[in-house]
PDB file of N, CA and C in Angstrom:
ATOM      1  N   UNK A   1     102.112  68.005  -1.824  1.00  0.00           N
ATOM      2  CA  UNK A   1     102.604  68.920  -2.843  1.00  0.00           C
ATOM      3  C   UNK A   1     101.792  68.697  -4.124  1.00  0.00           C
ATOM      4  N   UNK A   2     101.291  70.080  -4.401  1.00  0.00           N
ATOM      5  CA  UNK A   2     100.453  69.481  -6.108  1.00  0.00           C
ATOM      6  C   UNK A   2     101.371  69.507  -6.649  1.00  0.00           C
ATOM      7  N   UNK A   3     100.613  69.356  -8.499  1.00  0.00           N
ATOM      8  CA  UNK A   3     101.325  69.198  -9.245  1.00  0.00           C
ATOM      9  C   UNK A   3     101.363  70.130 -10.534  1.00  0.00           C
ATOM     10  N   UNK A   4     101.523  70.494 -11.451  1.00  0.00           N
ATOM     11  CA  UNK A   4     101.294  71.889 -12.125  1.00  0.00           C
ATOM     12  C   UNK A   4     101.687  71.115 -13.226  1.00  0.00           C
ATOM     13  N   UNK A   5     101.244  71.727 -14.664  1.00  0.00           N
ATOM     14  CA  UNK A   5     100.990  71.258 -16.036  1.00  0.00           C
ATOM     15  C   UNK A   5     102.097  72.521 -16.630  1.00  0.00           C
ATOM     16  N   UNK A   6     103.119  71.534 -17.099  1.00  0.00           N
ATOM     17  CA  UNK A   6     104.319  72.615 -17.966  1.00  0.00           C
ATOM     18  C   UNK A   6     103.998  72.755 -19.141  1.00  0.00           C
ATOM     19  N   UNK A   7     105.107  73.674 -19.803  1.00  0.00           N
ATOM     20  CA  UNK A   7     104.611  74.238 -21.362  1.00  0.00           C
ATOM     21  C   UNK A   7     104.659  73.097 -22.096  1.00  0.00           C
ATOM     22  N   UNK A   8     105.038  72.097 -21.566  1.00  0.00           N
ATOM     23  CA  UNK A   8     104.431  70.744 -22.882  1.00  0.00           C
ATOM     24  C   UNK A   8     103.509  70.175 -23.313  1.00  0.00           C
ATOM     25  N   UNK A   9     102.146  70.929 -22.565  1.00  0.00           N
ATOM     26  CA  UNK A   9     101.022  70.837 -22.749  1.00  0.00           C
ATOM     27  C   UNK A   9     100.501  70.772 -23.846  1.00  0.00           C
ATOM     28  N   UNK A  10     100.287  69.881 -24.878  1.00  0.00           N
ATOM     29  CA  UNK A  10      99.724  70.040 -26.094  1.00  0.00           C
ATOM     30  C   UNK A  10      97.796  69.945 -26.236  1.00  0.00           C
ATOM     31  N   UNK A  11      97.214  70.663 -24.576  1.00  0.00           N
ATOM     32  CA  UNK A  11      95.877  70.834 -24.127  1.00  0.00           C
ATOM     33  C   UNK A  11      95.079  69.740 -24.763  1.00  0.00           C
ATOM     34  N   UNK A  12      95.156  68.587 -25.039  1.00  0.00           N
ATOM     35  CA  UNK A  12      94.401  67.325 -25.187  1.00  0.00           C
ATOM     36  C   UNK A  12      93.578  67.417 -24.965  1.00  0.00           C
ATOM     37  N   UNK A  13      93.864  67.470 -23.279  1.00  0.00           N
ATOM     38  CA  UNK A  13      92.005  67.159 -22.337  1.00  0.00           C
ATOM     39  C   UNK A  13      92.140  66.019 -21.853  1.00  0.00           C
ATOM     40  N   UNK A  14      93.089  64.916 -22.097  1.00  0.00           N
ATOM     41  CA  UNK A  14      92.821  63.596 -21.320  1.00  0.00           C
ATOM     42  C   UNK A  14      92.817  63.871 -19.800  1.00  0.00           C
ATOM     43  N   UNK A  15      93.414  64.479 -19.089  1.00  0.00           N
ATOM     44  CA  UNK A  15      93.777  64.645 -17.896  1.00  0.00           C
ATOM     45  C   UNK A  15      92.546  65.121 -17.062  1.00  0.00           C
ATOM     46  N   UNK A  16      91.672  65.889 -17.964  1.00  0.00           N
ATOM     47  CA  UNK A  16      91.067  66.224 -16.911  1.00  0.00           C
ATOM     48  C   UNK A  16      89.422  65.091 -16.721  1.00  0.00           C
ATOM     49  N   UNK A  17      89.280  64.055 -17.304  1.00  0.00           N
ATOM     50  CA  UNK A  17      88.086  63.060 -16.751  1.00  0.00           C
ATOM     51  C   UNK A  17      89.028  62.237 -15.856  1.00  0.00           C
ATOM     52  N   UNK A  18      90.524  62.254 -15.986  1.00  0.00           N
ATOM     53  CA  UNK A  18      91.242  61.529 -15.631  1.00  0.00           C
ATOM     54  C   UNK A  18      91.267  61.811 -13.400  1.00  0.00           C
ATOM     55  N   UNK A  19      91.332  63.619 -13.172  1.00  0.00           N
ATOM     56  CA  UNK A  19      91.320  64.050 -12.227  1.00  0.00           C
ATOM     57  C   UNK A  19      90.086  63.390 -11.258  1.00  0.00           C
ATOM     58  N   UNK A  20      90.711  62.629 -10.116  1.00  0.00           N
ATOM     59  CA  UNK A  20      89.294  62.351  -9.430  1.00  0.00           C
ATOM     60  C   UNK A  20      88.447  63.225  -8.434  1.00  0.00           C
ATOM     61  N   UNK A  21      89.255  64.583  -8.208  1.00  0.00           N
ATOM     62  CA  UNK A  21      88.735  65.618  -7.848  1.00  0.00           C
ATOM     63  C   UNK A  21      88.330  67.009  -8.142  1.00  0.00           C
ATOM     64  N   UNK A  22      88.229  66.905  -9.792  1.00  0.00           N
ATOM     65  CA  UNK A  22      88.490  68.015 -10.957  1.00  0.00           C
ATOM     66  C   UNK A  22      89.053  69.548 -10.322  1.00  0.00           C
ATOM     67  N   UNK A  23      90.280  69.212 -10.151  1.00  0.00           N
ATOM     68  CA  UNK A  23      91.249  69.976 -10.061  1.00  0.00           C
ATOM     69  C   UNK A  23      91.781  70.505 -11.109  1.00  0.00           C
ATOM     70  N   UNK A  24      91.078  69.934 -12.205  1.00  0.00           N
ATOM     71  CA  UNK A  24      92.387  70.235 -13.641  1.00  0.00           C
ATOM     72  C   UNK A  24      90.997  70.962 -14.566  1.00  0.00           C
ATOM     73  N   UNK A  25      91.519  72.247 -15.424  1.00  0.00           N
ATOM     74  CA  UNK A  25      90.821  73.338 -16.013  1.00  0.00           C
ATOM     75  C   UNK A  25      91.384  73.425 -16.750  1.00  0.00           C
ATOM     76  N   UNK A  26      90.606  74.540 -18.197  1.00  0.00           N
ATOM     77  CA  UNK A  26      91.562  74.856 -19.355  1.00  0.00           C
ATOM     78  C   UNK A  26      91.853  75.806 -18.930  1.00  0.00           C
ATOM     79  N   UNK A  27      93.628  76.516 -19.217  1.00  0.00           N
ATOM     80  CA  UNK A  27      93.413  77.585 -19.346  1.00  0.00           C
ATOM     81  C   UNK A  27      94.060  77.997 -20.193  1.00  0.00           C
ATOM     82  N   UNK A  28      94.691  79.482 -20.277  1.00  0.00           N
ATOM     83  CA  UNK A  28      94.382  79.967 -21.803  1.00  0.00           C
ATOM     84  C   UNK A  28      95.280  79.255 -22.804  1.00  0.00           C
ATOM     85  N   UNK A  29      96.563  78.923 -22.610  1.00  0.00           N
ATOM     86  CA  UNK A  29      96.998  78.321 -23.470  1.00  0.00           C
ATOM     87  C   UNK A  29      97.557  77.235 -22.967  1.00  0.00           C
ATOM     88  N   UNK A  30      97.201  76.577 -21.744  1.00  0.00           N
ATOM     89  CA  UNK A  30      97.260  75.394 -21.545  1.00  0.00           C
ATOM     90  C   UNK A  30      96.587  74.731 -20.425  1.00  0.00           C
ATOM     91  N   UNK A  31      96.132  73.493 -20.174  1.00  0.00           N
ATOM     92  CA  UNK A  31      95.575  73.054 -19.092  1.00  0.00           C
ATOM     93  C   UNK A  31      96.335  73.550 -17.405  1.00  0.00           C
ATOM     94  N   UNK A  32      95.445  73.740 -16.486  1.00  0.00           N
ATOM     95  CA  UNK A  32      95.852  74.470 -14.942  1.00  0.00           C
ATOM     96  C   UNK A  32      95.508  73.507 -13.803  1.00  0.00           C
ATOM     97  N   UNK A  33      96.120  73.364 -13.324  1.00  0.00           N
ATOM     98  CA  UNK A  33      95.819  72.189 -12.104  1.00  0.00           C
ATOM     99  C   UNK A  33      95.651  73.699 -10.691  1.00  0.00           C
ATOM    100  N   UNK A  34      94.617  73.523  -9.908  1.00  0.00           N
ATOM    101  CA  UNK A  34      94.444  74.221  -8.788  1.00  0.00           C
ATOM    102  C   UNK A  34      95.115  73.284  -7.742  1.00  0.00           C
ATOM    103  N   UNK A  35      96.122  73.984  -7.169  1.00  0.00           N
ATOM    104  CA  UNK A  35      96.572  73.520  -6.175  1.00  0.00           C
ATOM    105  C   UNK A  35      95.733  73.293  -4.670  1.00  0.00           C
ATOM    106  N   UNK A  36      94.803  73.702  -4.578  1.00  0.00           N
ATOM    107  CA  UNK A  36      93.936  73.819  -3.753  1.00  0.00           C
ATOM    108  C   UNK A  36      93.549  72.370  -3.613  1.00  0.00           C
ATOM    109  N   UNK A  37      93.297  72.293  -4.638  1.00  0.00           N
ATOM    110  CA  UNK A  37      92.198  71.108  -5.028  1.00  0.00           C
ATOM    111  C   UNK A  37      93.180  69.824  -4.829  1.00  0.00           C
ATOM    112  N   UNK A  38      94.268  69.988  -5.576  1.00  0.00           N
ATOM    113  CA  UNK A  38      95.092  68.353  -6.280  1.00  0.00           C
ATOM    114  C   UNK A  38      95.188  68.131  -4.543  1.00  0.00           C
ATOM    115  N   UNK A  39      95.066  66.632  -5.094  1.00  0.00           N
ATOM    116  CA  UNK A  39      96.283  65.579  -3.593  1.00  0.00           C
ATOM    117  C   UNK A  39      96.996  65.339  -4.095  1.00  0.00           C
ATOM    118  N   UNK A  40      97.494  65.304  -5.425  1.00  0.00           N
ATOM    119  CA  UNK A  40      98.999  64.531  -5.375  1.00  0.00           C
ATOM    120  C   UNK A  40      98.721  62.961  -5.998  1.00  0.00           C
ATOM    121  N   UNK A  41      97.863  63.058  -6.652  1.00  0.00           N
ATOM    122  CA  UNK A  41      97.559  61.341  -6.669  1.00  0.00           C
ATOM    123  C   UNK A  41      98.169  60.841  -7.582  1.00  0.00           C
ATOM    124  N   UNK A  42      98.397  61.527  -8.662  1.00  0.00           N
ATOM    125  CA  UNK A  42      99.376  61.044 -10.044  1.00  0.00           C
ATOM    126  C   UNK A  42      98.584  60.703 -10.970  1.00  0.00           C
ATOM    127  N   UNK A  43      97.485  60.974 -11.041  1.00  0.00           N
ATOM    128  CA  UNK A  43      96.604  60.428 -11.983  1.00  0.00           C
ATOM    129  C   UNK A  43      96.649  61.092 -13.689  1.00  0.00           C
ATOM    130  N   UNK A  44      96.671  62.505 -13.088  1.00  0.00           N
ATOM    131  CA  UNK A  44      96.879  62.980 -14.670  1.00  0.00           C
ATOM    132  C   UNK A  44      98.077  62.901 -15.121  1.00  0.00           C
ATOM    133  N   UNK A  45      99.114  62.556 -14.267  1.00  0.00           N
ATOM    134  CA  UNK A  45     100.683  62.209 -15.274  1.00  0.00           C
ATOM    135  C   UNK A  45     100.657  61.093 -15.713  1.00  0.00           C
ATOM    136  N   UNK A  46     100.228  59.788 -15.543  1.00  0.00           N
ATOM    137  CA  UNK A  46     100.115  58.883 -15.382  1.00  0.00           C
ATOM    138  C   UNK A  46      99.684  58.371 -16.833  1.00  0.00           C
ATOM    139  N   UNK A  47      98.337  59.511 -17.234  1.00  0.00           N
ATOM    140  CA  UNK A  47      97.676  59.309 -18.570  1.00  0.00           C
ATOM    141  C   UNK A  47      98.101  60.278 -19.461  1.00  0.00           C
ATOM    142  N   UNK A  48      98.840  61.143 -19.120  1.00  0.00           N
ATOM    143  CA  UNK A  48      98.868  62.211 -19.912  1.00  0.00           C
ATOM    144  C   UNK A  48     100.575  61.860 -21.132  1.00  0.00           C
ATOM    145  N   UNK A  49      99.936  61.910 -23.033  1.00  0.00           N
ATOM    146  CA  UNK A  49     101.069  61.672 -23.392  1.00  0.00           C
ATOM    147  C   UNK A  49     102.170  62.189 -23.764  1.00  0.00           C
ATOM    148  N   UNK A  50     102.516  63.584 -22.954  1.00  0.00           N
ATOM    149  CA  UNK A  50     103.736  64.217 -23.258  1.00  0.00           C
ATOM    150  C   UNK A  50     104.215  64.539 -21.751  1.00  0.00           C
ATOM    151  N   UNK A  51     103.954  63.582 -20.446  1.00  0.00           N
ATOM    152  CA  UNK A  51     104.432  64.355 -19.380  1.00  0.00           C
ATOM    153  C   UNK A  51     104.332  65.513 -19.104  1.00  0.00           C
ATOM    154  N   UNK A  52     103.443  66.409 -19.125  1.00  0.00           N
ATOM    155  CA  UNK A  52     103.257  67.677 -18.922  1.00  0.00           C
ATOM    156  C   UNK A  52     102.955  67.952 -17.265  1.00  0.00           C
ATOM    157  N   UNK A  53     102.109  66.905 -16.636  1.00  0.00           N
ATOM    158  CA  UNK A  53     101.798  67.604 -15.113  1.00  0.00           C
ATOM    159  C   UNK A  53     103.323  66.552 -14.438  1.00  0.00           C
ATOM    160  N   UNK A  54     103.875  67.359 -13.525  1.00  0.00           N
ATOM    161  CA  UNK A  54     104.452  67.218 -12.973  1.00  0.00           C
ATOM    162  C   UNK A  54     104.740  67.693 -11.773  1.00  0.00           C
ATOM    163  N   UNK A  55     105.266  66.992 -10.275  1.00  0.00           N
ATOM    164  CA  UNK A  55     105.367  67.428  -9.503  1.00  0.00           C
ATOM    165  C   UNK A  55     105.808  68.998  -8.814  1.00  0.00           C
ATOM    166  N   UNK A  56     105.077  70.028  -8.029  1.00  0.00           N
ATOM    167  CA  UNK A  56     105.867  70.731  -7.683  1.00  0.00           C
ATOM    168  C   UNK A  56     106.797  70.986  -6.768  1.00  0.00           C
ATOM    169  N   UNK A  57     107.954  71.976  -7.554  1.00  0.00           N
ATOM    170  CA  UNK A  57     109.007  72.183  -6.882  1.00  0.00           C
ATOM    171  C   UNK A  57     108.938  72.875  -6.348  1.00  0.00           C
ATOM    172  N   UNK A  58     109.701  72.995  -4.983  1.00  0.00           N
ATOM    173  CA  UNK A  58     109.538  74.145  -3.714  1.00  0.00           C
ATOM    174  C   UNK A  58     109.551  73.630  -2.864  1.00  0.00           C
TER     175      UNK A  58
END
Protein backbone atom coordinates (compact mmCIF):
# COMPACT_ATOMS: atom_id res chain seq x y z
CA UNK A 1 0.00 0.00 0.00
CA UNK A 2 1.60 3.51 -0.83
CA UNK A 3 1.50 6.30 0.88
CA UNK A 4 0.08 9.83 -0.13
CA UNK A 5 1.17 13.38 1.27
CA UNK A 6 -1.97 15.22 3.11
CA UNK A 7 -2.87 18.89 3.20
CA UNK A 8 -0.25 19.31 5.94
CA UNK A 9 2.20 19.61 3.59
CA UNK A 10 4.07 22.70 4.28
CA UNK A 11 6.17 21.53 0.60
CA UNK A 12 9.71 21.66 2.36
CA UNK A 13 11.27 19.20 0.04
CA UNK A 14 12.90 17.08 2.73
CA UNK A 15 11.10 14.03 1.62
CA UNK A 16 11.95 13.89 -1.56
CA UNK A 17 16.24 13.15 -1.39
CA UNK A 18 14.78 11.26 1.41
CA UNK A 19 12.67 8.78 -1.29
CA UNK A 20 14.97 5.86 -2.30
CA UNK A 21 13.04 5.40 -5.39
CA UNK A 22 12.00 9.09 -6.27
CA UNK A 23 8.55 8.50 -6.07
CA UNK A 24 7.95 11.83 -4.43
CA UNK A 25 7.33 15.19 -6.89
CA UNK A 26 6.16 18.72 -6.44
CA UNK A 27 2.98 19.30 -7.10
CA UNK A 28 0.97 22.22 -7.37
CA UNK A 29 0.31 23.00 -4.01
CA UNK A 30 1.83 20.28 -2.40
CA UNK A 31 4.35 17.46 -2.63
CA UNK A 32 2.73 13.91 -4.66
CA UNK A 33 3.94 10.55 -3.96
CA UNK A 34 3.23 8.18 -7.26
CA UNK A 35 1.81 5.24 -6.16
CA UNK A 36 3.29 3.35 -8.83
CA UNK A 37 6.52 3.95 -7.73
CA UNK A 38 6.34 3.98 -3.54
CA UNK A 39 6.98 0.46 -1.65
CA UNK A 40 5.87 1.52 1.40
CA UNK A 41 9.19 1.97 3.03
CA UNK A 42 8.43 4.86 5.44
CA UNK A 43 11.11 6.84 4.62
CA UNK A 44 9.53 10.11 3.85
CA UNK A 45 7.29 10.00 7.07
CA UNK A 46 9.92 9.18 9.02
CA UNK A 47 11.82 12.62 8.07
CA UNK A 48 9.17 14.61 7.26
CA UNK A 49 8.29 17.49 10.12
CA UNK A 50 4.62 17.80 10.09
CA UNK A 51 3.57 14.09 9.30
CA UNK A 52 2.19 14.78 6.10
CA UNK A 53 2.88 11.33 4.04
CA UNK A 54 0.92 8.87 5.42
CA UNK A 55 -0.30 5.54 4.84
CA UNK A 56 -3.06 4.74 2.35
CA UNK A 57 -6.44 4.04 3.19
CA UNK A 58 -8.50 1.56 1.24
Amino acid sequence: MAYVINDDCISCGVCVDECPVEAISEGDDKYVIDPDLCTDCGSCADICPVDAPQPEEG
